[in-house]
PDB file of N, CA and C in Angstrom:
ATOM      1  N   UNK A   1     -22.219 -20.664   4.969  1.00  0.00           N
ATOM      2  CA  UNK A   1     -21.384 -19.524   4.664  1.00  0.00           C
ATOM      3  C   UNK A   1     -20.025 -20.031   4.176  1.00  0.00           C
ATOM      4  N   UNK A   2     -19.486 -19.283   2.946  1.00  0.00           N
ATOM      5  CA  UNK A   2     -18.330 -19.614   2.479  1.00  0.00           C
ATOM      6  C   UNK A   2     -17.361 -19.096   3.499  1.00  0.00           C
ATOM      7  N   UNK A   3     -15.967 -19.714   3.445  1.00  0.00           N
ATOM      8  CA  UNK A   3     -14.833 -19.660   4.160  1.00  0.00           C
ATOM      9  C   UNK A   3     -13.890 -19.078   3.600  1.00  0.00           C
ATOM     10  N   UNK A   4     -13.513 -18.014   4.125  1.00  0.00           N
ATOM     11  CA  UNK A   4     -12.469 -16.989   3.430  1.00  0.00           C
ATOM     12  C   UNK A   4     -11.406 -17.214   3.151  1.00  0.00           C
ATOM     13  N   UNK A   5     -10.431 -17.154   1.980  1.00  0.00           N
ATOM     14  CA  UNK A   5      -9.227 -17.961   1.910  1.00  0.00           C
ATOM     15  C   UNK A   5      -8.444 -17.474   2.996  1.00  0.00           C
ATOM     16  N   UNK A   6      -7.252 -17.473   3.417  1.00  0.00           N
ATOM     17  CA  UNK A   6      -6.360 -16.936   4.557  1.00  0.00           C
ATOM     18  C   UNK A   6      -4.896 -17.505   4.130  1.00  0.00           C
ATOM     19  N   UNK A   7      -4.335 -16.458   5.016  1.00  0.00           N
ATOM     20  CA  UNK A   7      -2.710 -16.754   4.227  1.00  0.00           C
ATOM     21  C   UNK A   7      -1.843 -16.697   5.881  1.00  0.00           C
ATOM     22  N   UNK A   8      -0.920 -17.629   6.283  1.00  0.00           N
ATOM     23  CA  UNK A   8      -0.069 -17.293   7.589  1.00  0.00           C
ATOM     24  C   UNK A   8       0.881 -16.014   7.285  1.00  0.00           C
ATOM     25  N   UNK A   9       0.601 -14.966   8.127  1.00  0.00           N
ATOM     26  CA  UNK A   9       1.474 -13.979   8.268  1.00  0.00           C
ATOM     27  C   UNK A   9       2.613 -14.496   9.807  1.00  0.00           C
ATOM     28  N   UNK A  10       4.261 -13.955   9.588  1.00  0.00           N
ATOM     29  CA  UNK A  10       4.644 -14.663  10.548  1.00  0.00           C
ATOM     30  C   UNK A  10       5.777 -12.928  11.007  1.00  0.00           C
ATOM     31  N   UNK A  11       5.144 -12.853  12.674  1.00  0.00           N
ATOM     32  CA  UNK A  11       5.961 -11.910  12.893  1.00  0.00           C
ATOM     33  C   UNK A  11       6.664 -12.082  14.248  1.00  0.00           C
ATOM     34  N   UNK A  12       7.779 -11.750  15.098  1.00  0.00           N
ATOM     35  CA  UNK A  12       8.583 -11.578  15.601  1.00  0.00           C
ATOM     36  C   UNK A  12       8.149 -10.240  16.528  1.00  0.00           C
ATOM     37  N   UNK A  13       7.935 -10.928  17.788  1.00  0.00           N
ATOM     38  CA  UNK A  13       7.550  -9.778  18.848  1.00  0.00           C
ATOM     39  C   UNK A  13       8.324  -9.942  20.246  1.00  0.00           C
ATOM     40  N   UNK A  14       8.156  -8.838  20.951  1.00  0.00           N
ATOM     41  CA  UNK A  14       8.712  -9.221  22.110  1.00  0.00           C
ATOM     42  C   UNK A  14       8.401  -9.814  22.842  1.00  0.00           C
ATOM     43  N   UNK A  15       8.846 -10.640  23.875  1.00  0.00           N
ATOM     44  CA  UNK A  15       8.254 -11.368  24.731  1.00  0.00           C
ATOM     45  C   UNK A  15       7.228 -10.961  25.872  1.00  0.00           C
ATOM     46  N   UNK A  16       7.377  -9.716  26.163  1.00  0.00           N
ATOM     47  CA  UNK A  16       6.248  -9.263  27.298  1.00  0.00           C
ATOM     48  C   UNK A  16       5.198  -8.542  25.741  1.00  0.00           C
ATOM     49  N   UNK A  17       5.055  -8.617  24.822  1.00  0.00           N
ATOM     50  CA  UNK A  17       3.733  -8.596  24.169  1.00  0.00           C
ATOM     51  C   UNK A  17       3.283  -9.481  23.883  1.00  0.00           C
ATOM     52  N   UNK A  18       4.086 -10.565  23.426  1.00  0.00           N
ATOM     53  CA  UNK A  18       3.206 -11.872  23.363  1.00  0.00           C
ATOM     54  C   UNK A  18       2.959 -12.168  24.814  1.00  0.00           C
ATOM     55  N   UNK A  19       3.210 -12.152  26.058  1.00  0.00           N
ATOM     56  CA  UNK A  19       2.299 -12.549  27.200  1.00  0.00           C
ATOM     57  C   UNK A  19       1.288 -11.904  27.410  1.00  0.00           C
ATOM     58  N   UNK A  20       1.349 -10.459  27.068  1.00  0.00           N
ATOM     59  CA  UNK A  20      -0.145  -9.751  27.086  1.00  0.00           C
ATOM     60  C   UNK A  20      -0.681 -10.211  26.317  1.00  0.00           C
ATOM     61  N   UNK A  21      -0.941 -10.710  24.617  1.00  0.00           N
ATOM     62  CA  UNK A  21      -1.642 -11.207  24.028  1.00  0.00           C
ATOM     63  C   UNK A  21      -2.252 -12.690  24.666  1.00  0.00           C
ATOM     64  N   UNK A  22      -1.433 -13.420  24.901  1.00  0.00           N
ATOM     65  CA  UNK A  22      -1.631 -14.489  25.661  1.00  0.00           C
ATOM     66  C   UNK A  22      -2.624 -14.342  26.774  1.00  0.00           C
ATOM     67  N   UNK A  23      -2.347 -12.896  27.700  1.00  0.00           N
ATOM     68  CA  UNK A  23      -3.349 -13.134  28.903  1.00  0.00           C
ATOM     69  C   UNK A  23      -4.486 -12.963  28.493  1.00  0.00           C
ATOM     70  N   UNK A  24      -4.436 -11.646  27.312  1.00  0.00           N
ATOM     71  CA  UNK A  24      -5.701 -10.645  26.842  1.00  0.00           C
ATOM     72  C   UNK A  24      -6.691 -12.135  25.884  1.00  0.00           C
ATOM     73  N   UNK A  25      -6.014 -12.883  25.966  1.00  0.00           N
ATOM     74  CA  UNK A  25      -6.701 -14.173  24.951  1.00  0.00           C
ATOM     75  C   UNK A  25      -7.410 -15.436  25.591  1.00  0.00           C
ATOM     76  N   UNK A  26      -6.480 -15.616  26.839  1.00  0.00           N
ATOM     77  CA  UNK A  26      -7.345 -16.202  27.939  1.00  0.00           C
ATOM     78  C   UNK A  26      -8.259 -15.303  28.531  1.00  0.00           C
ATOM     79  N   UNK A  27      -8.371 -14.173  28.840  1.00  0.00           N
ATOM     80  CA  UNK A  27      -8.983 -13.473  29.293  1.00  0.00           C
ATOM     81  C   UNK A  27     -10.058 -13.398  28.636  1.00  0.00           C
ATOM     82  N   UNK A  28     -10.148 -13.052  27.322  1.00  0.00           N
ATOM     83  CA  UNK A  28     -11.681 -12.861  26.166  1.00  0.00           C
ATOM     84  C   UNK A  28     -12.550 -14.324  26.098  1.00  0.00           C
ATOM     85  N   UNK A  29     -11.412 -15.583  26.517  1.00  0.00           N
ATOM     86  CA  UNK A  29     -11.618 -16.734  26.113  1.00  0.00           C
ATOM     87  C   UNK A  29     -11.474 -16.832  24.227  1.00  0.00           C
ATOM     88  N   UNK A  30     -10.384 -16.449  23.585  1.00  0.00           N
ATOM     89  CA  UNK A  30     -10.380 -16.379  22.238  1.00  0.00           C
ATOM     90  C   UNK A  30      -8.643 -16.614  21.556  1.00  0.00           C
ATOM     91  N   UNK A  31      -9.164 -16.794  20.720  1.00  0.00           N
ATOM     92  CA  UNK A  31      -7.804 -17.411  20.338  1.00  0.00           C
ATOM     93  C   UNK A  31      -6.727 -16.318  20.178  1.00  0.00           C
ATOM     94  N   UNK A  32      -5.135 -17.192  19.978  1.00  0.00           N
ATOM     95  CA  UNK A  32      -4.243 -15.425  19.918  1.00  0.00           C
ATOM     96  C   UNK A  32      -4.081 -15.284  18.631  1.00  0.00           C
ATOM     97  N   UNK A  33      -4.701 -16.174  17.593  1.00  0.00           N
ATOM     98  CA  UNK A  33      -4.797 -15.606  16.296  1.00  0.00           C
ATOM     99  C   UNK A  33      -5.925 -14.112  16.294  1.00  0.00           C
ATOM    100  N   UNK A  34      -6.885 -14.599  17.224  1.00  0.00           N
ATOM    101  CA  UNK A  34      -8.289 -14.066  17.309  1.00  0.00           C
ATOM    102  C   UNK A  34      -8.216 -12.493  17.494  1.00  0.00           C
ATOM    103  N   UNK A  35      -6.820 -12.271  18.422  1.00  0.00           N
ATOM    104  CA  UNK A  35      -6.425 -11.566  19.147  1.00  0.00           C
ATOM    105  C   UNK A  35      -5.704 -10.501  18.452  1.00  0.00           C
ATOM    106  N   UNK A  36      -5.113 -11.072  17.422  1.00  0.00           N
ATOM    107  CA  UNK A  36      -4.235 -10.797  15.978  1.00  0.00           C
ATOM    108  C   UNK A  36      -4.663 -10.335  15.009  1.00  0.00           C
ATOM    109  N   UNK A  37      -6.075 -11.076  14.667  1.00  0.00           N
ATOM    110  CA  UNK A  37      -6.223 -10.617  13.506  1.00  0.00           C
ATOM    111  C   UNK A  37      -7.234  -8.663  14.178  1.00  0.00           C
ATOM    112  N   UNK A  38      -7.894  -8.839  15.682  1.00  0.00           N
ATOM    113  CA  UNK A  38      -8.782  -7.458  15.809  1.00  0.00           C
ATOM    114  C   UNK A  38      -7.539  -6.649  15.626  1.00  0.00           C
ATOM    115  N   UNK A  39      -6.209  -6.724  15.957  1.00  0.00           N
ATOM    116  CA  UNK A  39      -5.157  -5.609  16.576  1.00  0.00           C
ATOM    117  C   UNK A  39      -4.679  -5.553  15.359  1.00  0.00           C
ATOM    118  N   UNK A  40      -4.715  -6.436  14.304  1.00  0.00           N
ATOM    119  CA  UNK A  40      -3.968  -5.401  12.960  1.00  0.00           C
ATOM    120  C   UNK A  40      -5.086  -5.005  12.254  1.00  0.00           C
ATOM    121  N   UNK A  41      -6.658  -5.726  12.298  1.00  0.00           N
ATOM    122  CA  UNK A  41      -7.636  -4.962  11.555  1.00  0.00           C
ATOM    123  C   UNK A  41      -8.098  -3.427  11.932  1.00  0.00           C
ATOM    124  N   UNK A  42      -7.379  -3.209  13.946  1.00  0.00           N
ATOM    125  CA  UNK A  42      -7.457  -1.900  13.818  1.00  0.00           C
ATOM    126  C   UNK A  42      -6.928  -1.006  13.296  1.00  0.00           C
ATOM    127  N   UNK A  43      -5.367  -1.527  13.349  1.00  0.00           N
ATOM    128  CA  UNK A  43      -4.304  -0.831  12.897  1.00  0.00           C
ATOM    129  C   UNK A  43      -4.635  -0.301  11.176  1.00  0.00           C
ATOM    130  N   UNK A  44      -4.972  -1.399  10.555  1.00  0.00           N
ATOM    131  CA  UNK A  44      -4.783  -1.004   8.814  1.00  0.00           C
ATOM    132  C   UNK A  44      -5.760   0.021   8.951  1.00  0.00           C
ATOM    133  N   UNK A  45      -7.246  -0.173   9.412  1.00  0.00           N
ATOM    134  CA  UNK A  45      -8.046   0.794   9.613  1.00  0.00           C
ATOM    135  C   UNK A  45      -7.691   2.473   9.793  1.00  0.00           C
ATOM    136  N   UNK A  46      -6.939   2.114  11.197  1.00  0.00           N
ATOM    137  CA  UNK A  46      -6.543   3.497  11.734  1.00  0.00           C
ATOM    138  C   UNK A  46      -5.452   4.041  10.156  1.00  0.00           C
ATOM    139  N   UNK A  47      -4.537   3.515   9.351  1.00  0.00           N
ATOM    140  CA  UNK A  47      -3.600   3.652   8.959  1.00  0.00           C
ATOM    141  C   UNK A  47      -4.100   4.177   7.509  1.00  0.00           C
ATOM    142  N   UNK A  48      -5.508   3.362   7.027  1.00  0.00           N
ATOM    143  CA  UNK A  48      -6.171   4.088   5.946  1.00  0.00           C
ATOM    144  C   UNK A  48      -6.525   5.117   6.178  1.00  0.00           C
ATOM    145  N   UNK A  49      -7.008   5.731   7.225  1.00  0.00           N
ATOM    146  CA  UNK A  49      -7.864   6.981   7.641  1.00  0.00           C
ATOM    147  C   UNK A  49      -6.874   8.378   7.441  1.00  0.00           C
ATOM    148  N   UNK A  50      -5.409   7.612   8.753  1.00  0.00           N
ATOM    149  CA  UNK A  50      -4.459   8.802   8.300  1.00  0.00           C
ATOM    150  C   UNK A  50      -4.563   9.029   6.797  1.00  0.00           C
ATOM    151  N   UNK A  51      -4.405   7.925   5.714  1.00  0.00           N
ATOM    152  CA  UNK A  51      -3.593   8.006   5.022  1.00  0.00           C
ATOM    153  C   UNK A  51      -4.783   9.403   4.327  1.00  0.00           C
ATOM    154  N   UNK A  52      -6.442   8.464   3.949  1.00  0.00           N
ATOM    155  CA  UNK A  52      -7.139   9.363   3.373  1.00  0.00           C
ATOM    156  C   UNK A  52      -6.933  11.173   4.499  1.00  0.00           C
ATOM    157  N   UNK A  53      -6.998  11.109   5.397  1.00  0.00           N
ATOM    158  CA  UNK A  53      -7.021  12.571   5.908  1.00  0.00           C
ATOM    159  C   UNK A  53      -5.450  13.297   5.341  1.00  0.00           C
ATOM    160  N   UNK A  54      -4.475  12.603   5.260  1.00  0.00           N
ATOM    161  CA  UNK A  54      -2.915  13.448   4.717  1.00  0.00           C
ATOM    162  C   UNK A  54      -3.534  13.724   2.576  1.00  0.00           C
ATOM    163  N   UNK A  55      -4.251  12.719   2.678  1.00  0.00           N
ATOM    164  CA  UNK A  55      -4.773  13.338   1.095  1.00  0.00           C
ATOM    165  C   UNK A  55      -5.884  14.547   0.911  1.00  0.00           C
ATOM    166  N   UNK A  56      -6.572  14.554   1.823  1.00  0.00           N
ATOM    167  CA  UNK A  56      -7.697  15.631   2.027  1.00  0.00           C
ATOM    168  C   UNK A  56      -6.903  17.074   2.466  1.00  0.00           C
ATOM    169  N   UNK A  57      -6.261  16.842   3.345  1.00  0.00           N
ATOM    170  CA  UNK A  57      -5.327  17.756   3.888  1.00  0.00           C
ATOM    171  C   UNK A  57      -4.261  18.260   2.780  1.00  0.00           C
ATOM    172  N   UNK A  58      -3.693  17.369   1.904  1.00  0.00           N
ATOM    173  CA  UNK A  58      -2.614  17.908   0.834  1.00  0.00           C
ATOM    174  C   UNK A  58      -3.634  18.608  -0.449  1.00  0.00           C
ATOM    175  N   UNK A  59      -4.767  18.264  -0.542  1.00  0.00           N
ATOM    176  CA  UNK A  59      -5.905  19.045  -1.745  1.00  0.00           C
ATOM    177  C   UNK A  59      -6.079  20.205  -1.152  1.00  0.00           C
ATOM    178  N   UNK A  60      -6.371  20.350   0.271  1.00  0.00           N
ATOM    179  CA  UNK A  60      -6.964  22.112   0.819  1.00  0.00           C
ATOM    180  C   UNK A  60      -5.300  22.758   0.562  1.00  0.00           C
ATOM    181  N   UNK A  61      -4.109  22.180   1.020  1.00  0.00           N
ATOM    182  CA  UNK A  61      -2.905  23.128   0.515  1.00  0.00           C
ATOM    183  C   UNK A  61      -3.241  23.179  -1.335  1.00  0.00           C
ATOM    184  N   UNK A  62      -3.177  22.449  -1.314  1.00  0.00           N
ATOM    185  CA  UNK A  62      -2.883  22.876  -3.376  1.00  0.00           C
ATOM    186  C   UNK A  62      -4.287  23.527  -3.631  1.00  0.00           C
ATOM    187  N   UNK A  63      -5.392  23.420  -3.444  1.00  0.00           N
ATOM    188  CA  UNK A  63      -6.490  24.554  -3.411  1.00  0.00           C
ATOM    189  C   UNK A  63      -6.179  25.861  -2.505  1.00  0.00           C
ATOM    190  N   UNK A  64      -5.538  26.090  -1.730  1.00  0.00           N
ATOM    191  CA  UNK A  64      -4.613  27.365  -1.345  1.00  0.00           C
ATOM    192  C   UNK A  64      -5.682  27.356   0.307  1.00  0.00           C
ATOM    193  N   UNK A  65      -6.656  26.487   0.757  1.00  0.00           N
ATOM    194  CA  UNK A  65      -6.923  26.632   1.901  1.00  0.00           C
ATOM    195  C   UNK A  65      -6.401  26.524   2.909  1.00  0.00           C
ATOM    196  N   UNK A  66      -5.400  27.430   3.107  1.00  0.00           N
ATOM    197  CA  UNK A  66      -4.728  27.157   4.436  1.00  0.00           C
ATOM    198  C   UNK A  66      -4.776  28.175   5.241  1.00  0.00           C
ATOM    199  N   UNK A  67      -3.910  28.562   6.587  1.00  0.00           N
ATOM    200  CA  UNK A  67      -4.221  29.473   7.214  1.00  0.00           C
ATOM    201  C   UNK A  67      -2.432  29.629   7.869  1.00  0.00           C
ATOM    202  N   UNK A  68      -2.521  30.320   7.699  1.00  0.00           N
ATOM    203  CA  UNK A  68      -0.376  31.172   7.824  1.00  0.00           C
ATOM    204  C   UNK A  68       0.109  30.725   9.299  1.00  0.00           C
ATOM    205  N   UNK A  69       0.610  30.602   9.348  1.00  0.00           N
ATOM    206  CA  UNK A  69       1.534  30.108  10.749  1.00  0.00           C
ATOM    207  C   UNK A  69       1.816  31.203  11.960  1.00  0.00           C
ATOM    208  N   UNK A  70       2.075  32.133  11.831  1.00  0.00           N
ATOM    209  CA  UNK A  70       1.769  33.945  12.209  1.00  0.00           C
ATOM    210  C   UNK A  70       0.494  33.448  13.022  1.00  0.00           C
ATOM    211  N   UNK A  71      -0.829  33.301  12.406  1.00  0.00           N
ATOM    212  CA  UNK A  71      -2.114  33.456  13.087  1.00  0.00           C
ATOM    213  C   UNK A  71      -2.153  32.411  14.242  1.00  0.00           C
ATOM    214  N   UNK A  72      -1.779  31.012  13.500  1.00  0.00           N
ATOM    215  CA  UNK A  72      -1.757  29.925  14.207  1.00  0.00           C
ATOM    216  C   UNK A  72      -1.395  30.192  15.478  1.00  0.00           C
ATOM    217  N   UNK A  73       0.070  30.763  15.406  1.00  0.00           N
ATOM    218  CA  UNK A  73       0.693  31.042  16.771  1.00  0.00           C
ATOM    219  C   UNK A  73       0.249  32.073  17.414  1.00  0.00           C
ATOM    220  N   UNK A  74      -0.305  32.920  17.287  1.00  0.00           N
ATOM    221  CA  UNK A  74      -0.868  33.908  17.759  1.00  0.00           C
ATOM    222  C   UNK A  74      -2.360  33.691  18.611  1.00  0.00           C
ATOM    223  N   UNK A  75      -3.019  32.899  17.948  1.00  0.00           N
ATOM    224  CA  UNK A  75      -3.755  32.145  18.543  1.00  0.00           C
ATOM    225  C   UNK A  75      -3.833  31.604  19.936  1.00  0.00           C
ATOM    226  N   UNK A  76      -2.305  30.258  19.431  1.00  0.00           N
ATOM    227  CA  UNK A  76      -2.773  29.443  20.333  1.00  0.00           C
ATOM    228  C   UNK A  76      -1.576  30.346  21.423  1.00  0.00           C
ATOM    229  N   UNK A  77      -1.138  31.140  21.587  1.00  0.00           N
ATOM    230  CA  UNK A  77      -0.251  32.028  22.567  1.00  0.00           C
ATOM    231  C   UNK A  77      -1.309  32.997  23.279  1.00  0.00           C
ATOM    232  N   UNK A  78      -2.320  33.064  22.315  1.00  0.00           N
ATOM    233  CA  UNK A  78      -3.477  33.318  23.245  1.00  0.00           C
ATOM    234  C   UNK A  78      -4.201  32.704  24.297  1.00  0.00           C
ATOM    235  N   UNK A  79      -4.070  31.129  23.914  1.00  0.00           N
ATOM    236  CA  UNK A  79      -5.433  30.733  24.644  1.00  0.00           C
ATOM    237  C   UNK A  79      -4.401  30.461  26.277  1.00  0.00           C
ATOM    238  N   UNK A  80      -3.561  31.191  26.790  1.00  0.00           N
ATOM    239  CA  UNK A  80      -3.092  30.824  27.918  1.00  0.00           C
ATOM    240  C   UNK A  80      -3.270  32.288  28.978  1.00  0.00           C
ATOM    241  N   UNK A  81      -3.829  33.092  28.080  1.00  0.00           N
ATOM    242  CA  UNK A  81      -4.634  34.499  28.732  1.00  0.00           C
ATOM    243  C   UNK A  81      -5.975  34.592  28.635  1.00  0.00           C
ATOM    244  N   UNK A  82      -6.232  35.504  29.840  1.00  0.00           N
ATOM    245  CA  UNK A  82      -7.621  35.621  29.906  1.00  0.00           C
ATOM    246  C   UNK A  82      -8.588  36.031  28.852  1.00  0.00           C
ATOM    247  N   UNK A  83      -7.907  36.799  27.574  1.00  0.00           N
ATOM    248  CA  UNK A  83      -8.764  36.797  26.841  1.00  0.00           C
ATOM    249  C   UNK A  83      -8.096  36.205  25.387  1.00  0.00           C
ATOM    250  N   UNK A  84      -8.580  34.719  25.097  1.00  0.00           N
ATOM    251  CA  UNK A  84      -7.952  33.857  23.812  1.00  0.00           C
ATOM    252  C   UNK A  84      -8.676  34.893  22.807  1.00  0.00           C
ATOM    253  N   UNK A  85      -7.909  34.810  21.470  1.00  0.00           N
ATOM    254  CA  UNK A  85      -8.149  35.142  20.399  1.00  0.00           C
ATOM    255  C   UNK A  85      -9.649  34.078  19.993  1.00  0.00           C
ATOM    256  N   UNK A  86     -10.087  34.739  18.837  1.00  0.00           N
ATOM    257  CA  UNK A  86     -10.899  33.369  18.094  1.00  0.00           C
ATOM    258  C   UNK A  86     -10.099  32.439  16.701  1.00  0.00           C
ATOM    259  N   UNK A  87     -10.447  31.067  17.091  1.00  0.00           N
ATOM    260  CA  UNK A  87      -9.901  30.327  15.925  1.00  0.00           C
ATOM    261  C   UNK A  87      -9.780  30.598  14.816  1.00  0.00           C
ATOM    262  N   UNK A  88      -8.315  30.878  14.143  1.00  0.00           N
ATOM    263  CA  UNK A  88      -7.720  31.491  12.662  1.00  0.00           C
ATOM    264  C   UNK A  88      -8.690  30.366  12.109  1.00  0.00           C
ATOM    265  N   UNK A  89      -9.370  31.401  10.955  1.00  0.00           N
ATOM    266  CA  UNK A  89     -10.127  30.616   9.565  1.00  0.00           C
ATOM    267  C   UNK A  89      -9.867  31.035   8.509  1.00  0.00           C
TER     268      UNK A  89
END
């Protein structure tokens, strides 16, 4: 198997996160690069997803699917009585 090129990223953390990385790395038995690279591959992950859902979300406003702020609140000022409204659609 080929070997992926790689580049040093260099960042500046606090000291009680680098000891959790440190323990969480003895702990897995894995390196604190190892440790580094799962915690920002979640992050970009998580960070694409927002990004695609704020684009899905900005097409239903400019296609006019939205639902008025009036209902919203009315709604959820319901659901703290015995009888909630049903979810504005």
């Amino acid at each position: 198997m080929a070997k992926a090129e790689t580049r040093v990223l260099t960042a500046h953390v606090p000291i009680p996160m680098a000891e959790k990385v440190d323990k969480l790395a003895e702990r897995l038995e894995r390196s604190r690069g190892w440790i580094m690279k799962q915690a920002l591959s979640s992050w970009i992950a998580q960070e694409e997803e927002r990004d695609r859902l704020t684009h899905e979300a900005l097409a239903d406003v400019d296609a006019g699917r939205v639902i008025d702020h009036a209902s919203v609140q009315a709604w959820a000022d319901s659901l703290s009585t015995g009888e909630p409204l049903p979810i504005p659609r």
